[in-house]
N, C-alpha and C. Protein backbone atom coordinates (compact mmCIF):
# COMPACT_ATOMS: atom_id res chain seq x y z
N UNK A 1 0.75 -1.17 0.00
CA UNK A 1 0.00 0.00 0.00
C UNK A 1 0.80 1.25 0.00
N UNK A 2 1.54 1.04 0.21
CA UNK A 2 2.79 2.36 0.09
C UNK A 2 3.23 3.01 -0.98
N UNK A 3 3.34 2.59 -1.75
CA UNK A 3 4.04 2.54 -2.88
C UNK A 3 2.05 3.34 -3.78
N UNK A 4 1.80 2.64 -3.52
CA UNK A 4 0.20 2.53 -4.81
C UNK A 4 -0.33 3.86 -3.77
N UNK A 5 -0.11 3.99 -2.65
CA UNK A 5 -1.26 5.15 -2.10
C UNK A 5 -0.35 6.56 -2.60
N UNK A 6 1.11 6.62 -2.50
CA UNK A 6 0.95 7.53 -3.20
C UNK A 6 0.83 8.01 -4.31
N UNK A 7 1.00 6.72 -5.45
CA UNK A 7 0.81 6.82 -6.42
C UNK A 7 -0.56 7.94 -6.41
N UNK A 8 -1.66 7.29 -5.63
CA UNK A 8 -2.83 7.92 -5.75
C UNK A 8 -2.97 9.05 -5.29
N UNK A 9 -2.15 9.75 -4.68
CA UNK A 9 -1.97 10.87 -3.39
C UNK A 9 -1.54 11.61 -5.17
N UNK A 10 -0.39 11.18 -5.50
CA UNK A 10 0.07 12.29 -6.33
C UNK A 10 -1.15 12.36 -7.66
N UNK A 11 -1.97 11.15 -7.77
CA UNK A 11 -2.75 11.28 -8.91
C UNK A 11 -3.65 12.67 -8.35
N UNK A 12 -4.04 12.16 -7.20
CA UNK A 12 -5.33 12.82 -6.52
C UNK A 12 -4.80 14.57 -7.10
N UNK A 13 -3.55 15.06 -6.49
CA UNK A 13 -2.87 16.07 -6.57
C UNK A 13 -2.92 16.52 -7.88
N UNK A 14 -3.00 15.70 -8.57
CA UNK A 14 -2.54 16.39 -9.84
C UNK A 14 -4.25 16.07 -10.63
N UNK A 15 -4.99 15.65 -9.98
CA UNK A 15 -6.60 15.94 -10.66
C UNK A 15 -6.52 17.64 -10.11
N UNK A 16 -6.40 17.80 -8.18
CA UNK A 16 -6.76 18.85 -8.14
C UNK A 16 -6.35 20.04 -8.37
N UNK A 17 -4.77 19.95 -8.37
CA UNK A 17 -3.81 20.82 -9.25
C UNK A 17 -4.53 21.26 -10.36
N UNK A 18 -5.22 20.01 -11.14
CA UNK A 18 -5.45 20.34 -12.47
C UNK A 18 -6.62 21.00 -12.58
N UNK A 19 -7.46 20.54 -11.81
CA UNK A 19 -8.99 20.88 -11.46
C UNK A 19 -8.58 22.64 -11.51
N UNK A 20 -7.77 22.94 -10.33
CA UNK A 20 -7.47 24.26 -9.92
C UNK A 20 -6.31 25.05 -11.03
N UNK A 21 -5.47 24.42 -11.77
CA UNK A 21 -5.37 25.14 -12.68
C UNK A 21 -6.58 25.25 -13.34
N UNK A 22 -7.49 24.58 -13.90
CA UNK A 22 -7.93 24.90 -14.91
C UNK A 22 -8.87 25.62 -14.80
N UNK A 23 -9.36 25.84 -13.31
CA UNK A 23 -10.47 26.89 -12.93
C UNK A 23 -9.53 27.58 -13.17
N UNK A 24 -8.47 28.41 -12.65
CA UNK A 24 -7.54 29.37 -13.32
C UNK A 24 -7.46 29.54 -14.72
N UNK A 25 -7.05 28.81 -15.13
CA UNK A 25 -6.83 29.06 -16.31
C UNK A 25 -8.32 29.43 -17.13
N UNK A 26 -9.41 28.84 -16.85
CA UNK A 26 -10.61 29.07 -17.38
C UNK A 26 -11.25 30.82 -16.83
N UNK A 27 -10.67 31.02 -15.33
CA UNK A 27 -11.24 32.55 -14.95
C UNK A 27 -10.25 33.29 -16.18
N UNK A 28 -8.75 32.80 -16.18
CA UNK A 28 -8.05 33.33 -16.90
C UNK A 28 -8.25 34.18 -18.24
N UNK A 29 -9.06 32.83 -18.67
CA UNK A 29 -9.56 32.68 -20.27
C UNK A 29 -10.84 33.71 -19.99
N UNK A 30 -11.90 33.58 -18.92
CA UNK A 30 -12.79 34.48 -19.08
C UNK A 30 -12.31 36.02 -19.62
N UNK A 31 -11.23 36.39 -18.45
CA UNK A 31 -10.96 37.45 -18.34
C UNK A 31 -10.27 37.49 -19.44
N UNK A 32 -9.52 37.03 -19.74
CA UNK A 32 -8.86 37.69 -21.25
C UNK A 32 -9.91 37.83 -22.34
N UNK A 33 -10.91 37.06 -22.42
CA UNK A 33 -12.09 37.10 -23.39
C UNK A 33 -12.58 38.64 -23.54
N UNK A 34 -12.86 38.74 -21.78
CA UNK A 34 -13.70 40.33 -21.74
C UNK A 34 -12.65 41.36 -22.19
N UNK A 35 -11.24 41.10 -21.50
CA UNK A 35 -10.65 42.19 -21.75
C UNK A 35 -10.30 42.56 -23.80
N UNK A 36 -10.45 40.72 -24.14
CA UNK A 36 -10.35 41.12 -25.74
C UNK A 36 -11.47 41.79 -26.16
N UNK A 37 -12.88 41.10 -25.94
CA UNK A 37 -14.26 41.73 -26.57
C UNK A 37 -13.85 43.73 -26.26
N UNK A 38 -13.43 43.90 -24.70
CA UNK A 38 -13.40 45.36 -24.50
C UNK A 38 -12.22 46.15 -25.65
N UNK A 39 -11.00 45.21 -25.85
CA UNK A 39 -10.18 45.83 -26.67
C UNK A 39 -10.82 45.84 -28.08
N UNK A 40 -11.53 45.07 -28.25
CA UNK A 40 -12.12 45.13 -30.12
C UNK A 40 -12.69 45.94 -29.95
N UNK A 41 -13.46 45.90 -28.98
CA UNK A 41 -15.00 47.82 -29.42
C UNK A 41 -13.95 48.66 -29.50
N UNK A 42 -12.99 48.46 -28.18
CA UNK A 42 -12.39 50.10 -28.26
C UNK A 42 -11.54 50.32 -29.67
N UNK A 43 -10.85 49.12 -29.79
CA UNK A 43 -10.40 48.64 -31.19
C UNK A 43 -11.36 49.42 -32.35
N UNK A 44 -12.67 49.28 -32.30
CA UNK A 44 -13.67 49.57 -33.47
C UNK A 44 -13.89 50.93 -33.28
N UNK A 45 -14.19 51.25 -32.31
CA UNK A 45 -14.06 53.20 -31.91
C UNK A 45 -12.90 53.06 -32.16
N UNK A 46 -12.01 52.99 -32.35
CA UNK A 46 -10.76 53.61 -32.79
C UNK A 46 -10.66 53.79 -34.25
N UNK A 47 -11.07 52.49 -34.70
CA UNK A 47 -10.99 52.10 -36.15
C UNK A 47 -12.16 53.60 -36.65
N UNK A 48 -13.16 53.59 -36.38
CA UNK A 48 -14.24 54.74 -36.56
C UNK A 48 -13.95 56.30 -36.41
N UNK A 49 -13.13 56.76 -35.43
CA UNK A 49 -12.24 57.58 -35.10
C UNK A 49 -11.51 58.08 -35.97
N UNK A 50 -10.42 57.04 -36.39
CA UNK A 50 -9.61 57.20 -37.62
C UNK A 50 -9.86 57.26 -38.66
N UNK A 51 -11.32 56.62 -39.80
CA UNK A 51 -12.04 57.13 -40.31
C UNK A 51 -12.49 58.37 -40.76
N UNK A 52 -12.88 58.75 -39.48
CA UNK A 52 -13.52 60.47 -39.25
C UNK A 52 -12.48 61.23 -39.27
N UNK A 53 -11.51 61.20 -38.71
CA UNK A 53 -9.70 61.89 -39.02
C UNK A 53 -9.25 61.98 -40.21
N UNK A 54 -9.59 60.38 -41.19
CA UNK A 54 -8.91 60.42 -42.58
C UNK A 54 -9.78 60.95 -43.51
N UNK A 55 -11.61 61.20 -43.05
CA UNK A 55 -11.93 61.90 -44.20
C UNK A 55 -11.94 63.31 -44.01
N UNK A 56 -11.54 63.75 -42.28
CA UNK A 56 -11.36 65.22 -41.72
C UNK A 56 -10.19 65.81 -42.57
N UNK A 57 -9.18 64.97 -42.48
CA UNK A 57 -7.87 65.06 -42.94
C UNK A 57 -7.82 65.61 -44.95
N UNK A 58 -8.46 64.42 -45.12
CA UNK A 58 -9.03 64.77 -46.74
C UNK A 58 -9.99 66.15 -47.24
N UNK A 59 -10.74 66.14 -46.06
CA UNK A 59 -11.48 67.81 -46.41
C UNK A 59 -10.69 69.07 -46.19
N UNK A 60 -9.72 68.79 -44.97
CA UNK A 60 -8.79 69.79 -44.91
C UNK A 60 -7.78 69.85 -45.46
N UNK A 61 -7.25 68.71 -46.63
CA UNK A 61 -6.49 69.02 -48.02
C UNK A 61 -6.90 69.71 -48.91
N UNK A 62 -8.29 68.98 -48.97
CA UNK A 62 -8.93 70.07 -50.46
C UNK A 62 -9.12 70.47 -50.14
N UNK A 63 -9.66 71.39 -48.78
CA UNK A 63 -9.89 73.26 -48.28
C UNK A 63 -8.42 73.72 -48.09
N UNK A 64 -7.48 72.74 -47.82
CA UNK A 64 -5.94 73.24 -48.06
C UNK A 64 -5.64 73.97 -49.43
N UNK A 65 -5.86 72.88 -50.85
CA UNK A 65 -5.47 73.29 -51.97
C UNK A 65 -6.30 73.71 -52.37
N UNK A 66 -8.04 73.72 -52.16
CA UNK A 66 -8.89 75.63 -52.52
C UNK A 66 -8.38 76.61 -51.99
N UNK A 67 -7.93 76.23 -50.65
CA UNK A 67 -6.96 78.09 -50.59
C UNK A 67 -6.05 78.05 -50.88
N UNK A 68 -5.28 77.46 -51.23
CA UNK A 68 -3.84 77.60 -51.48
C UNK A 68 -3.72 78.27 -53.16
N UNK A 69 -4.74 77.77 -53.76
CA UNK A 69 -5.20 77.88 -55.14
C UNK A 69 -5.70 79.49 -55.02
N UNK A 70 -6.93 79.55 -54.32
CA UNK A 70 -7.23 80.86 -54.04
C UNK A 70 -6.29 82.11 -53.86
N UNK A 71 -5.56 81.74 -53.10
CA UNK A 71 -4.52 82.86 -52.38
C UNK A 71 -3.78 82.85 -53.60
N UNK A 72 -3.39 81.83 -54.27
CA UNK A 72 -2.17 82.25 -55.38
C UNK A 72 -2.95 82.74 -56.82
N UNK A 73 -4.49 82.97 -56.68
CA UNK A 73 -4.91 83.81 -57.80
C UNK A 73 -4.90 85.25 -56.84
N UNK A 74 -5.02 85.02 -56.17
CA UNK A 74 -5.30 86.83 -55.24
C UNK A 74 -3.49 87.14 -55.34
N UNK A 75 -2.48 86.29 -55.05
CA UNK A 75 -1.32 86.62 -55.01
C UNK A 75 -0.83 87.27 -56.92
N UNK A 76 -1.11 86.60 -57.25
CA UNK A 76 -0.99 86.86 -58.84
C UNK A 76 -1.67 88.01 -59.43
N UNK A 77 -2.89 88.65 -58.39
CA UNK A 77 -3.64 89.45 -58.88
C UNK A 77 -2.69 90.65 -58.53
N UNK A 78 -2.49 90.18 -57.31
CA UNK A 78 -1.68 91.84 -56.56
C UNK A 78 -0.12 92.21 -57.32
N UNK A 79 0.33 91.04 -57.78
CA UNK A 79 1.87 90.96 -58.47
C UNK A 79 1.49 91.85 -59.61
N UNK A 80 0.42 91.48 -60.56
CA UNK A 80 0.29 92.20 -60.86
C UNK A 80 -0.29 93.54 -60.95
N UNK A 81 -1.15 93.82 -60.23
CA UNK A 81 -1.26 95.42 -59.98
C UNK A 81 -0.30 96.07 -59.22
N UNK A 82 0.68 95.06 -58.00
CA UNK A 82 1.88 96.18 -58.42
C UNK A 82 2.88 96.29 -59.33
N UNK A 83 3.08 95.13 -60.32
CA UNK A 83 3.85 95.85 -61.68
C UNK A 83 3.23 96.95 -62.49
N UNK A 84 1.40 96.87 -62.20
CA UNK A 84 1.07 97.92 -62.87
C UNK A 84 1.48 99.75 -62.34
N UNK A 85 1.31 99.38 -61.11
CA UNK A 85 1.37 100.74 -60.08
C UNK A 85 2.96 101.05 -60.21
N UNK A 86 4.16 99.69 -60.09
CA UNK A 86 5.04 100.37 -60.34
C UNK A 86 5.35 100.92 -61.79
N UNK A 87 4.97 100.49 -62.96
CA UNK A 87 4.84 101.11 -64.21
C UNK A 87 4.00 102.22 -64.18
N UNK A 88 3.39 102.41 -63.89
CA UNK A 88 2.95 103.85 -63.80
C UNK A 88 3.53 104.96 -62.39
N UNK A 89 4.46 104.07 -61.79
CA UNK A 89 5.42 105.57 -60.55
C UNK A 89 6.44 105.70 -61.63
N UNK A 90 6.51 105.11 -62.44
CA UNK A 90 8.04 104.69 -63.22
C UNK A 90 7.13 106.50 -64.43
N UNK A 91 6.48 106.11 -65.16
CA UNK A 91 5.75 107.12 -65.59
C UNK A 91 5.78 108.29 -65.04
N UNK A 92 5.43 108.55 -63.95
CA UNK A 92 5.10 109.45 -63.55
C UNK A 92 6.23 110.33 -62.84
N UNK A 93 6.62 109.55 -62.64
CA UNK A 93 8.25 110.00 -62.19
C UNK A 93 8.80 110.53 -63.47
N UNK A 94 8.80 109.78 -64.68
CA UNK A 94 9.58 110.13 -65.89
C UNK A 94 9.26 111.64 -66.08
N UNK A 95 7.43 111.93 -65.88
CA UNK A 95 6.80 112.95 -66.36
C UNK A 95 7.10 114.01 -65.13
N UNK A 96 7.17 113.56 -64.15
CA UNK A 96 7.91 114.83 -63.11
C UNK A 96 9.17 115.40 -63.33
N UNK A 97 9.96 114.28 -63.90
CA UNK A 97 11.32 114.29 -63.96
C UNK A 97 11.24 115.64 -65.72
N UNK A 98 10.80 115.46 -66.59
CA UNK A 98 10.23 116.43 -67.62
C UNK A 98 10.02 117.42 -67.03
N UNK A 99 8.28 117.45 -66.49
CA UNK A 99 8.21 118.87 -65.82
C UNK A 99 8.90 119.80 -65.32
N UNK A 100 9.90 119.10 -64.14
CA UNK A 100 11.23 119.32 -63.36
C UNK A 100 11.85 120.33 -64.66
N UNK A 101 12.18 119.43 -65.30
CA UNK A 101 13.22 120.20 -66.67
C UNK A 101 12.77 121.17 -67.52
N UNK A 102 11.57 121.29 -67.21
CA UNK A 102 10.97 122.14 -68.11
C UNK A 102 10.47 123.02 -67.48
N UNK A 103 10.66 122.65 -66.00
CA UNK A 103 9.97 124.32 -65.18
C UNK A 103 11.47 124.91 -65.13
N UNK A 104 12.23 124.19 -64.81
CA UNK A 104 13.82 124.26 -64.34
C UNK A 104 14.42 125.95 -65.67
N UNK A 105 14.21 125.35 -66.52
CA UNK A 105 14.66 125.71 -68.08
C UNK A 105 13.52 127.16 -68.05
N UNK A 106 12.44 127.17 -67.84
CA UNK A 106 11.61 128.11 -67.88
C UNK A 106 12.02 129.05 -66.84
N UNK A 107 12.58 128.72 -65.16
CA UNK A 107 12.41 129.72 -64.68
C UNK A 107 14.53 130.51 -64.89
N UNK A 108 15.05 129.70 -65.67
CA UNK A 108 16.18 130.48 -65.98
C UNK A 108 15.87 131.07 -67.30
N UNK A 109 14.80 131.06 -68.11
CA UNK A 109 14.83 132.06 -68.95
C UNK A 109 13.97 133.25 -68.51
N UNK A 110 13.19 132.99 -67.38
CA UNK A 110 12.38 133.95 -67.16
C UNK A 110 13.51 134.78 -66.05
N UNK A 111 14.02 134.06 -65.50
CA UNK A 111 15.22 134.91 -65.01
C UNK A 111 16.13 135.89 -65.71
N UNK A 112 16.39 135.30 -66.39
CA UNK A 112 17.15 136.28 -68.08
C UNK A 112 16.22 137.10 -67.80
N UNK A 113 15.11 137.32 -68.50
CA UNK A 113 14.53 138.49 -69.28
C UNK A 113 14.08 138.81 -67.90
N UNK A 114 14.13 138.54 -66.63
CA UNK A 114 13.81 139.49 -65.95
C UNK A 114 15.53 140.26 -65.30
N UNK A 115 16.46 139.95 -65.83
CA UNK A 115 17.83 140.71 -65.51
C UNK A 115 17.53 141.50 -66.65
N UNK A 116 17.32 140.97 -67.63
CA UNK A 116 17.55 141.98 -69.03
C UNK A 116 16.58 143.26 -68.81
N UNK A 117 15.25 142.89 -68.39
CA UNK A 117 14.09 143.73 -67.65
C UNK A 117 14.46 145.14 -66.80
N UNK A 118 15.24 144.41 -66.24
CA UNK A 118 15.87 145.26 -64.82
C UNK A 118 17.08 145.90 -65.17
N UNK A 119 17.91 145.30 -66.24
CA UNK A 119 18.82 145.95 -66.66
C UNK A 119 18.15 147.60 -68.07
N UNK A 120 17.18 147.05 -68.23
CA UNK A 120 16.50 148.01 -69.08
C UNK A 120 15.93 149.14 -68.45
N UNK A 121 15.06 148.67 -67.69
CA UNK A 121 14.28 149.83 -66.47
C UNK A 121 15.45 150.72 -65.74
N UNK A 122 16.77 150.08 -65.21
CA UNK A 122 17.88 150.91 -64.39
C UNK A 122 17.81 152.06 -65.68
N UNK A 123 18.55 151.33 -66.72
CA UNK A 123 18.95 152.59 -67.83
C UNK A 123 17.73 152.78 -68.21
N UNK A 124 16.43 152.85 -68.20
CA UNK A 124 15.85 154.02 -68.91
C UNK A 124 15.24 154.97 -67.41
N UNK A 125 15.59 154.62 -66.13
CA UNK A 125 15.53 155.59 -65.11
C UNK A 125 16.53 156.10 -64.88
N UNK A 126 17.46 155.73 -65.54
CA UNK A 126 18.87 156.90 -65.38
C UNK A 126 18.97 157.86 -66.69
N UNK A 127 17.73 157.49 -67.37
CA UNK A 127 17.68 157.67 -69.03
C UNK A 127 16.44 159.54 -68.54
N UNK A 128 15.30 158.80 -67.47
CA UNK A 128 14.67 159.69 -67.49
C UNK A 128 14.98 160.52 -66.15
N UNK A 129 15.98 159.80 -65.11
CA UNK A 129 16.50 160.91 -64.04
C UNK A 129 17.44 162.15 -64.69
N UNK A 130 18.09 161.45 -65.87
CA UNK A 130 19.19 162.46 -66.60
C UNK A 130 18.36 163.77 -67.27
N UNK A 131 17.35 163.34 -68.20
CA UNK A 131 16.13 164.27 -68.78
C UNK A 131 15.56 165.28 -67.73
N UNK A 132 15.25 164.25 -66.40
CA UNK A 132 14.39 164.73 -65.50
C UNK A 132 15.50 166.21 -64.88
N UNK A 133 16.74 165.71 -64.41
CA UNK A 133 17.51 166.72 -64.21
C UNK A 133 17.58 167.74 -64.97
N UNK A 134 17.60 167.20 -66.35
CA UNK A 134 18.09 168.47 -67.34
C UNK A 134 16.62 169.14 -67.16
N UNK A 135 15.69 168.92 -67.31
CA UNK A 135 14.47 169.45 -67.16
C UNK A 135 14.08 170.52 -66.02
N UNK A 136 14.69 169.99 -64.94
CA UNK A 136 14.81 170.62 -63.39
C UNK A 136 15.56 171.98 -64.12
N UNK A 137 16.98 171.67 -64.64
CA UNK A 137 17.62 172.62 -65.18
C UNK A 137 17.25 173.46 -65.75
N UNK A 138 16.53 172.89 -66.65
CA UNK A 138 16.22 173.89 -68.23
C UNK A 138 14.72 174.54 -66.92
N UNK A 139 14.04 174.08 -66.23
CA UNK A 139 12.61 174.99 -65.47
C UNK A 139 13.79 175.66 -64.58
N UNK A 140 14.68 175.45 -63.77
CA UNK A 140 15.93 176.65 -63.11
C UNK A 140 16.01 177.85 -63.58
N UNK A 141 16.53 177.94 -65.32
CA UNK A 141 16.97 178.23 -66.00
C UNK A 141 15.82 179.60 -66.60
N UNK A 142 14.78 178.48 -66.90
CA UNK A 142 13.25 179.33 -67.15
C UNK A 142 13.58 180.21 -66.40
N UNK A 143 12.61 179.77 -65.22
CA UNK A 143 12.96 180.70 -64.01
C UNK A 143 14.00 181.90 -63.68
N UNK A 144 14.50 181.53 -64.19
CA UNK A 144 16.01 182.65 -63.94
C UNK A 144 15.96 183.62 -64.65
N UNK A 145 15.64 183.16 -66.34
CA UNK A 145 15.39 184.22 -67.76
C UNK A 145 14.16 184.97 -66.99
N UNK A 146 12.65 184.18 -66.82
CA UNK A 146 12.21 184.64 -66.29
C UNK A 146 11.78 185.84 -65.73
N UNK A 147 12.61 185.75 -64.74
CA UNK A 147 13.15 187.02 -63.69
C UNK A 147 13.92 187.80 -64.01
N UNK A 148 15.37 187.60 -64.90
CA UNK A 148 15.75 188.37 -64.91
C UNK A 148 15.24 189.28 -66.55
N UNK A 149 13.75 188.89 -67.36
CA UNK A 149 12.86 189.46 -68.14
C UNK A 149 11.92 190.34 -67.23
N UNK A 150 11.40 189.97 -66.12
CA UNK A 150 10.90 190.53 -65.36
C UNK A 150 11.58 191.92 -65.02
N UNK A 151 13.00 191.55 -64.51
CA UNK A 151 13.29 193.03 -64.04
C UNK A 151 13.61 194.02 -65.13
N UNK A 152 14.10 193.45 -66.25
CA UNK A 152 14.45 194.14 -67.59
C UNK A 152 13.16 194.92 -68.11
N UNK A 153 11.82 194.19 -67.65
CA UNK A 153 11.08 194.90 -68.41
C UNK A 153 10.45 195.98 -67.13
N UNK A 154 10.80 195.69 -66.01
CA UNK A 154 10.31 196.72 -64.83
C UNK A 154 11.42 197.70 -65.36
N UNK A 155 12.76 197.77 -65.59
CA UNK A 155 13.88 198.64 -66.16
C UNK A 155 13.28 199.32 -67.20
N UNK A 156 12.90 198.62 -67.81
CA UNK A 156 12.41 199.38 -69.49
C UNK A 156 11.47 200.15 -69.52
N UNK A 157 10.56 199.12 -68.00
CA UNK A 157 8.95 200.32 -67.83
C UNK A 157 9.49 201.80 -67.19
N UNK A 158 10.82 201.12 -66.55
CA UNK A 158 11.10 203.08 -65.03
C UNK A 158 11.85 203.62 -66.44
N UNK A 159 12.63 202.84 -67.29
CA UNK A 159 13.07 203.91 -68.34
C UNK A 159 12.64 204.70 -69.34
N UNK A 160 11.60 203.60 -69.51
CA UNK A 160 10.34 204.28 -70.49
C UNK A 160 9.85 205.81 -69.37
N UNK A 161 9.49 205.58 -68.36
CA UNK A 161 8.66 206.77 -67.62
C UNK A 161 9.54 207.49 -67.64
N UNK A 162 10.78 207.38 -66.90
CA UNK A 162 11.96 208.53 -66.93
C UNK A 162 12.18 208.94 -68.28
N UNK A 163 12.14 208.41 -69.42
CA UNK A 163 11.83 209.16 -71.29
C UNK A 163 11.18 209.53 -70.97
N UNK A 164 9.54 209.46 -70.82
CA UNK A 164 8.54 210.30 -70.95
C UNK A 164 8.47 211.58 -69.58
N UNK A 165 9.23 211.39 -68.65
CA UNK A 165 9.13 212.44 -67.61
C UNK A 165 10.43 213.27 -67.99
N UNK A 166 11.50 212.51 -68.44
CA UNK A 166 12.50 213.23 -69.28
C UNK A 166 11.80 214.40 -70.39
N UNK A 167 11.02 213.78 -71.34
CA UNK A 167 10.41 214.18 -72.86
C UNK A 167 9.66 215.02 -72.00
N UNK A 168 8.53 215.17 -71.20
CA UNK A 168 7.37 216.10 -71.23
C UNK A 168 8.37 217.18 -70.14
N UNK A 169 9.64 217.03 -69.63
CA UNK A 169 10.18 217.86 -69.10
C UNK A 169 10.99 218.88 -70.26
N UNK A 170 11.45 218.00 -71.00
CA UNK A 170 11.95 218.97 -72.19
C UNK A 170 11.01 219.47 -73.27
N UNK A 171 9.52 219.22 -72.99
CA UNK A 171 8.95 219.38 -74.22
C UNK A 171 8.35 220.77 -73.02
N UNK A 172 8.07 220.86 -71.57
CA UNK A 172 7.90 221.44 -70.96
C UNK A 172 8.41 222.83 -71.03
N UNK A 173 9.93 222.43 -71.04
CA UNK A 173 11.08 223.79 -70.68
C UNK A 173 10.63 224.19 -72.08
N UNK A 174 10.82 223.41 -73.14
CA UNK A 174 10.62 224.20 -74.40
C UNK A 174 9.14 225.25 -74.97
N UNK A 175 8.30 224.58 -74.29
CA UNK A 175 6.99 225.59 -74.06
C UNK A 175 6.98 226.57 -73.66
N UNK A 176 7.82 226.34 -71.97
CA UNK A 176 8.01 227.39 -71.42
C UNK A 176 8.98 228.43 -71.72
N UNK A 177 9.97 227.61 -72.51
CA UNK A 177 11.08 228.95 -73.10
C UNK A 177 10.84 229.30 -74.34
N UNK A 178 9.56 228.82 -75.22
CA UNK A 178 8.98 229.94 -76.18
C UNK A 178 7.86 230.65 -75.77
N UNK A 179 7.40 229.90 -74.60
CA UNK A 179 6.41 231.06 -74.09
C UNK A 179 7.04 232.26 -73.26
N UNK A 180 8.05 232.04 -73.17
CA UNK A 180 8.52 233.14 -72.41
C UNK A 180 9.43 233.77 -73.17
């Protein structure tokens, strides 16, 4: 009996070993079951998730390359209206740069003829101060004949009277010295 009981001791052991693994191993298996079923949903929300990302992802390419498209007709628009704007400062500059030269040129000839102006006006006021003097002169001069006609003819009038007070004195004595 020695020999055979433990034979049976270790059989017994190893039913309940086994018994008890395999309840283990079977809670084991439960639990890995649930925890797989829980990893596939979350697995499938994920899978669904990523979905919604790759067609998010895809709408925000093509709203990427509609604007990107967009912006480079608005960019192309502005390139060119400023080659236009700078072709026309380029213009306008040219035409200032003219004007410039042509007011430039205008106000040195108007400068000329206003020296030549001024050089004309000096000499014809030294033209009519010279006249004007001689004029002063020649009315001096008047003046002077003038006066000294004035006294010549007050002379001529006292000489004239002294003739005639002379004459009616000698025409007097002579009356009187044939009347007597």
């Amino acid at each position: 009996m020695g020999v055979k009981g433990k034979k049976e001791k270790k059989a017994r052991k190893r039913n309940v070993a086994n018994e008890l693994d395999t309840v283990t191993y079977e809670q084991q298996i439960l639990d890995n079951n649930r925890q797989l079923a829980r990893l596939r949903s979350r697995n499938e929300e994920l899978e669904l998730e990523a979905e919604k990302l790759k067609d998010k992802l895809l709408q925000l390419e093509e709203n990427k390359a509609d604007l990107t498209s967009h912006l480079q007709r608005i960019l192309q628009r502005k390139v060119e209206e400023a080659e236009e704007l700078q072709e026309r400062l380029l213009a306008l500059e040219k035409l200032r740069k003219d004007e410039q030269k042509a007011n430039k040129m205008k106000i040195e000839r108007m400068e000329q003829e206003f020296k030549t102006m001024e050089n004309n006006l000096s000499a014809e006021i030294k033209l009519a101060a010279g006249k004007l003097n001689a004029l002063e002169d020649f009315r001096l001069a008047r003046i002077d004949l003038m006066n000294k006609f004035e006294e010549q003819e007050k002379r001529v009038a006292e000489q004239e009277l002294r003739h005639k007070e002379s004459l009616y004195e000698a025409e007097k004595s002579l009356i009187i010295g044939k009347a007597k």
